[in-house]
Protein backbone atom coordinates (compact mmCIF):
# COMPACT_ATOMS: atom_id res chain seq x y z
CA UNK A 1 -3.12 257.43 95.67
CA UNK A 2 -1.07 255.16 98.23
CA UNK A 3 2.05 253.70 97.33
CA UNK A 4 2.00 250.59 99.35
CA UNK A 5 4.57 246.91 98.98
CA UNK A 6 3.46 243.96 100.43
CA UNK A 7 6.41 240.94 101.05
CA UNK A 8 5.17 237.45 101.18
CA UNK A 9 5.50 233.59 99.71
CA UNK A 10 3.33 230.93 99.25
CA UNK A 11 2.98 228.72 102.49
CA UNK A 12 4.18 225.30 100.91
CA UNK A 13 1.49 223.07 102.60
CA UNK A 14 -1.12 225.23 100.43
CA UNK A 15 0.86 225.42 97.21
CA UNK A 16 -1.65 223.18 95.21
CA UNK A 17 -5.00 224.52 96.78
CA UNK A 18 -3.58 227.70 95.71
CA UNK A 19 -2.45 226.67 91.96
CA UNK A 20 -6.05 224.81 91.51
CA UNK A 21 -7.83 228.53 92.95
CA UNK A 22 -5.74 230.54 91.05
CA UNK A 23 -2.96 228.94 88.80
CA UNK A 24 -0.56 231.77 88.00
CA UNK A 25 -2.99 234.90 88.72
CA UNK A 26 -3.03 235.53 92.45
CA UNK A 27 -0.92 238.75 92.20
CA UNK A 28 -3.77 240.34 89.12
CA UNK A 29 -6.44 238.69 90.86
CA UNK A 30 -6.30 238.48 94.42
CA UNK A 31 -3.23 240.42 95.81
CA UNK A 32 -3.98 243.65 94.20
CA UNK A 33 -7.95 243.49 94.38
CA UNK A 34 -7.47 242.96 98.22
CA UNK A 35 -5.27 244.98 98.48
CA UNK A 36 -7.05 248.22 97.36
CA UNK A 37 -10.26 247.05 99.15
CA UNK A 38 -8.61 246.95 101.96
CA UNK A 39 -6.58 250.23 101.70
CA UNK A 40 -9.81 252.41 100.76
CA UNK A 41 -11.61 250.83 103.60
CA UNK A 42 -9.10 251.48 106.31
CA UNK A 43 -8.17 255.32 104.81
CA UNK A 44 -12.37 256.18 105.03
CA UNK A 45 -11.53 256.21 108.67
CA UNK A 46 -9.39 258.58 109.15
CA UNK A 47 -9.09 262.37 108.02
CA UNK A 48 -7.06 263.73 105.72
CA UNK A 49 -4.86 265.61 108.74
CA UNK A 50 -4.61 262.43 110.46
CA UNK A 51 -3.33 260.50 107.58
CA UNK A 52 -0.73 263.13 107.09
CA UNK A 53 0.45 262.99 111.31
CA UNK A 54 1.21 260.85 113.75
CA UNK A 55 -1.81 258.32 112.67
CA UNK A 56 -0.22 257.44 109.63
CA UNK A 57 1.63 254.94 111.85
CA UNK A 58 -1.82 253.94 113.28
CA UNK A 59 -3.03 253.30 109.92
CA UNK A 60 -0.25 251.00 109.11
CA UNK A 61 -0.28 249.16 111.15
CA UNK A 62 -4.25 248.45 111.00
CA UNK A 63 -3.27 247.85 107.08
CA UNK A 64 -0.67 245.44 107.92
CA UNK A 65 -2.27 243.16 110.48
CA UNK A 66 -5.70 242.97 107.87
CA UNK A 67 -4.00 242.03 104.97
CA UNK A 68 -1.40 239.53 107.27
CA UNK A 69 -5.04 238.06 108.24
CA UNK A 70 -6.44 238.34 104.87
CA UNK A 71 -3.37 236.52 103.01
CA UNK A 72 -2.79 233.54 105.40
CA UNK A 73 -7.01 232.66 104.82
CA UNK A 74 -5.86 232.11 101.28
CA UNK A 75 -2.91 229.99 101.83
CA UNK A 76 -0.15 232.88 101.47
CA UNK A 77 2.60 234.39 104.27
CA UNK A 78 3.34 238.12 104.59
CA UNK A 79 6.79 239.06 105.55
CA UNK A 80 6.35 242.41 105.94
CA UNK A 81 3.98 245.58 104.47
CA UNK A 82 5.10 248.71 103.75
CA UNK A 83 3.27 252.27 103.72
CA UNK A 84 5.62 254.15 101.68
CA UNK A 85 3.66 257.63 100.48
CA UNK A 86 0.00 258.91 100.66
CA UNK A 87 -1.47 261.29 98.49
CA UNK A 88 -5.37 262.07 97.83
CA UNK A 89 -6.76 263.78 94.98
CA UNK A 90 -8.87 266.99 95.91
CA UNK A 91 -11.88 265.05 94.84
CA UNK A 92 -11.52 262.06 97.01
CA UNK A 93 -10.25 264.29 100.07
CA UNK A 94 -13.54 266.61 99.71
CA UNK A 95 -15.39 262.93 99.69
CA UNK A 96 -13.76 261.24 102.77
CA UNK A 97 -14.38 264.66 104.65
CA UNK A 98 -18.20 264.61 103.45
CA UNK A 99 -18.82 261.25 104.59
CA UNK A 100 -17.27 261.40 107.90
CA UNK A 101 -19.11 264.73 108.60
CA UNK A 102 -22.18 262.63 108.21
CA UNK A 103 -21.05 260.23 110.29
CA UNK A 104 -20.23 262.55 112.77
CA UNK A 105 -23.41 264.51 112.66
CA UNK A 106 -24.91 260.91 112.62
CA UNK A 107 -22.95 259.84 116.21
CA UNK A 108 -24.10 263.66 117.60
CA UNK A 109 -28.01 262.57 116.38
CA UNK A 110 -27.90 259.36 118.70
CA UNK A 111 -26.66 260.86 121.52
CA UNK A 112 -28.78 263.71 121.48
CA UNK A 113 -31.78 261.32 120.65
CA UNK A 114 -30.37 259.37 123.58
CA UNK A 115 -29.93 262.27 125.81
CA UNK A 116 -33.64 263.33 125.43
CA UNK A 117 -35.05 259.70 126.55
CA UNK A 118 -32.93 259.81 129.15
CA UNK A 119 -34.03 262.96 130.14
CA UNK A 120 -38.07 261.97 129.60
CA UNK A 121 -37.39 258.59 131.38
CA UNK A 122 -36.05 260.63 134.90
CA UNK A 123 -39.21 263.54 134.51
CA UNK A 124 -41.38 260.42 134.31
CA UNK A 125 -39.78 259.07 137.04
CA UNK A 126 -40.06 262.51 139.07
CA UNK A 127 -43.46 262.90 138.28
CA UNK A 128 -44.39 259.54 139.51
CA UNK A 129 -42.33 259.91 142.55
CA UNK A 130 -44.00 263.11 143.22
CA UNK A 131 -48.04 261.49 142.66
CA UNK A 132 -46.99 258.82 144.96
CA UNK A 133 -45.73 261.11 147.43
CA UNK A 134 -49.08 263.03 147.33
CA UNK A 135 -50.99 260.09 147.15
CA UNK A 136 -49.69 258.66 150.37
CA UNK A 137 -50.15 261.71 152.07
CA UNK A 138 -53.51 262.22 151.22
CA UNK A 139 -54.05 258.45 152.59
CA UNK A 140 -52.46 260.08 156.15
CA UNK A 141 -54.50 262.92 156.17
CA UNK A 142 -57.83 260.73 155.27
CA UNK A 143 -56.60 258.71 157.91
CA UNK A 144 -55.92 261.52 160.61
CA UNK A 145 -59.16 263.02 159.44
CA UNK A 146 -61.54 259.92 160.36
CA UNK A 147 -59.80 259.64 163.44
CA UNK A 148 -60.70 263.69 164.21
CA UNK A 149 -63.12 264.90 161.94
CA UNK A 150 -62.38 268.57 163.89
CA UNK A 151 -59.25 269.28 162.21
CA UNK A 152 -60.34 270.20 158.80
CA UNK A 153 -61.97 273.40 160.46
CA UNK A 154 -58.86 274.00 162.02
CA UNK A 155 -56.90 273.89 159.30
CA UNK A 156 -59.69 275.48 156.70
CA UNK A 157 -59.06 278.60 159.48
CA UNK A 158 -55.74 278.24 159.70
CA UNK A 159 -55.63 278.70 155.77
CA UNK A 160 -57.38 282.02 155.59
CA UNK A 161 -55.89 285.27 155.22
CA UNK A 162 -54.35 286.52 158.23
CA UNK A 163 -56.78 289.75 157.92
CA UNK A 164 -59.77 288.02 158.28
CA UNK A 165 -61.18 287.54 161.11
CA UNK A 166 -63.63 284.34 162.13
CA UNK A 167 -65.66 283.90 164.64
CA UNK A 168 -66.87 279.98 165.50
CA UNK A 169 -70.24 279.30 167.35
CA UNK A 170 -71.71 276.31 168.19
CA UNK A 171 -73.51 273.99 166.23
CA UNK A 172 -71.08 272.13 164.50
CA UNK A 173 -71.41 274.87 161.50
CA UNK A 174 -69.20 278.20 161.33
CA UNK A 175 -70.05 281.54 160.48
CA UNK A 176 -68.21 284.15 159.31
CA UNK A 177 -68.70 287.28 160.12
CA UNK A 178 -67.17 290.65 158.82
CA UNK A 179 -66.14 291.28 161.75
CA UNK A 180 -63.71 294.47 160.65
CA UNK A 181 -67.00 295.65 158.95
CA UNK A 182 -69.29 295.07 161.98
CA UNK A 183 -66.72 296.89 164.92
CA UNK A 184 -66.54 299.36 162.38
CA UNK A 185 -70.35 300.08 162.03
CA UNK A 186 -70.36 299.78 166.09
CA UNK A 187 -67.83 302.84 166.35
CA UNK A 188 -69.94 304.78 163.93
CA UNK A 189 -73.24 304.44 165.21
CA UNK A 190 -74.47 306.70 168.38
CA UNK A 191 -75.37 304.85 171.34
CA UNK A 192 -79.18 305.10 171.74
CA UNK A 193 -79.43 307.15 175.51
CA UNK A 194 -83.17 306.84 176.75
CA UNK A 195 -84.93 310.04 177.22
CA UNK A 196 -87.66 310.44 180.22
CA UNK A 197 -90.19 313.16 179.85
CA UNK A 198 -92.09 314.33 182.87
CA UNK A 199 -96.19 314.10 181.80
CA UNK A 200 -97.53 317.84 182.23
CA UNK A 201 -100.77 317.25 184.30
CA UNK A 202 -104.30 318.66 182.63
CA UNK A 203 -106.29 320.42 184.79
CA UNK A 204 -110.21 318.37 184.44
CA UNK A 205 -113.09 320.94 183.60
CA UNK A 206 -116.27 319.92 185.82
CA UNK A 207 -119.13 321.95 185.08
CA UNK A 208 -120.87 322.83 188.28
CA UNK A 209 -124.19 320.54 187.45
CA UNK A 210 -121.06 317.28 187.91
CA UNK A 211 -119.51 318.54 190.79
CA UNK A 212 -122.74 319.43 192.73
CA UNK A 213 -123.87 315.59 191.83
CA UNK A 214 -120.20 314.13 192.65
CA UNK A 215 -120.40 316.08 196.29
CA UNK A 216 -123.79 315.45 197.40
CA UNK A 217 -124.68 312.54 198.33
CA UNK A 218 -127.79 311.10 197.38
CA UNK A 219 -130.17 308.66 199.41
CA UNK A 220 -132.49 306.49 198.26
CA UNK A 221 -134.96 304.63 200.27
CA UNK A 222 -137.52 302.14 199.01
CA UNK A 223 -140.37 301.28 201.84
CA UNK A 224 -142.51 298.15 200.89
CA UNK A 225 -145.49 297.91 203.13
């Protein structure tokens, strides 16, 4: 419960507006209606421990300017409001607690919500930074490489391993060649030396009959007469 006074009079330029509204029953029906509304709307906004400390005087003063605003809208004056004790019923303290939890947790849901888009809307922004980086380099390099079509091969052999070794020959086409493989197939295989062989000369059997005919000569003499 809150013990609470309000002070006021009736602002004499609204007396009969007033009387037709509410004849004698402004304090039953209007001052004490508002009066709670307004109380129970104000308290839901602060915490228990705050009501009981410092912003108790924070409240009051909230209290007092409302129903100052309130009152004068329906032809009345405050002269002053008082706050004179607060207490809260274990029920309605476990309530107000509950409910501004949830608001809480509520506030802490948006800005995490809030934090995440922010979060997807700079990635997206960093990727498409980075594609249109890439993209106008690749325009550069299809530029550079229509202007010379040579350094592709450079840098396709500049790429490689630094192991590996190339060798480029003409034709506008390169071939690779193992070429650890093939010095080491080079060191491993004997050099071929050619060898000369001196021909052993046959002695040539002539029977006597061939030699007699190869050493005498022979003459023969046709006469016609």
């Amino acid at each position: 419960s809150m013990d609470t006074s309000v002070i006021f009079r009736i602002d004499a330029e609204q007396v009969i507006q007033i009387h037709i509204d509410w004849q004698d029953r402004y304090i039953d029906d209007f001052i004490r209606p508002l009066m709670r509304g307004l109380i129970r709307t104000k308290v839901s906004q602060f915490t228990v421990n705050e009501v009981n400390s410092s912003k108790r005087l924070d409240l009051e003063s909230d209290l007092s300017e409302e129903v100052r605003t309130a009152l004068e809208d329906k032809g009345f004056v405050m002269d002053r409001f008082l706050l004179r004790n607060i207490t809260f019923s274990p029920e309605y303290a476990a309530t107000v607690e509950q409910k501004q939890v949830a608001e809480q947790k509520t506030i802490e849901r948006e800005y995490e919500a809030e934090q995440i888009r922010r979060l997807a809307a700079g990635e997206a922004d960093r990727i498409k930074t980075i594609a249109e980086a890439e993209a106008q380099a690749l325009r550069v390099i299809a530029a550079e490489l229509d202007k010379r079509p040579d350094l592709i091969m450079y840098r396709y052999v500049e790429k490689l391993s630094p192991g590996i070794k190339v060798m480029l020959v003409p034709n506008n086409a390169p071939y690779l060649l193992p070429l650890p493989s093939l010095e080491d197939g080079l060191s491993t295989t004997p050099p071929l030396t050619p060898t000369l062989t001196t021909p052993t000369p046959t002695p040539l059997q002539l029977s006597e009959t061939i030699l007699n005919q190869v050493l005498t000569p022979t003459l023969s003499l046709t006469v016609t007469p």
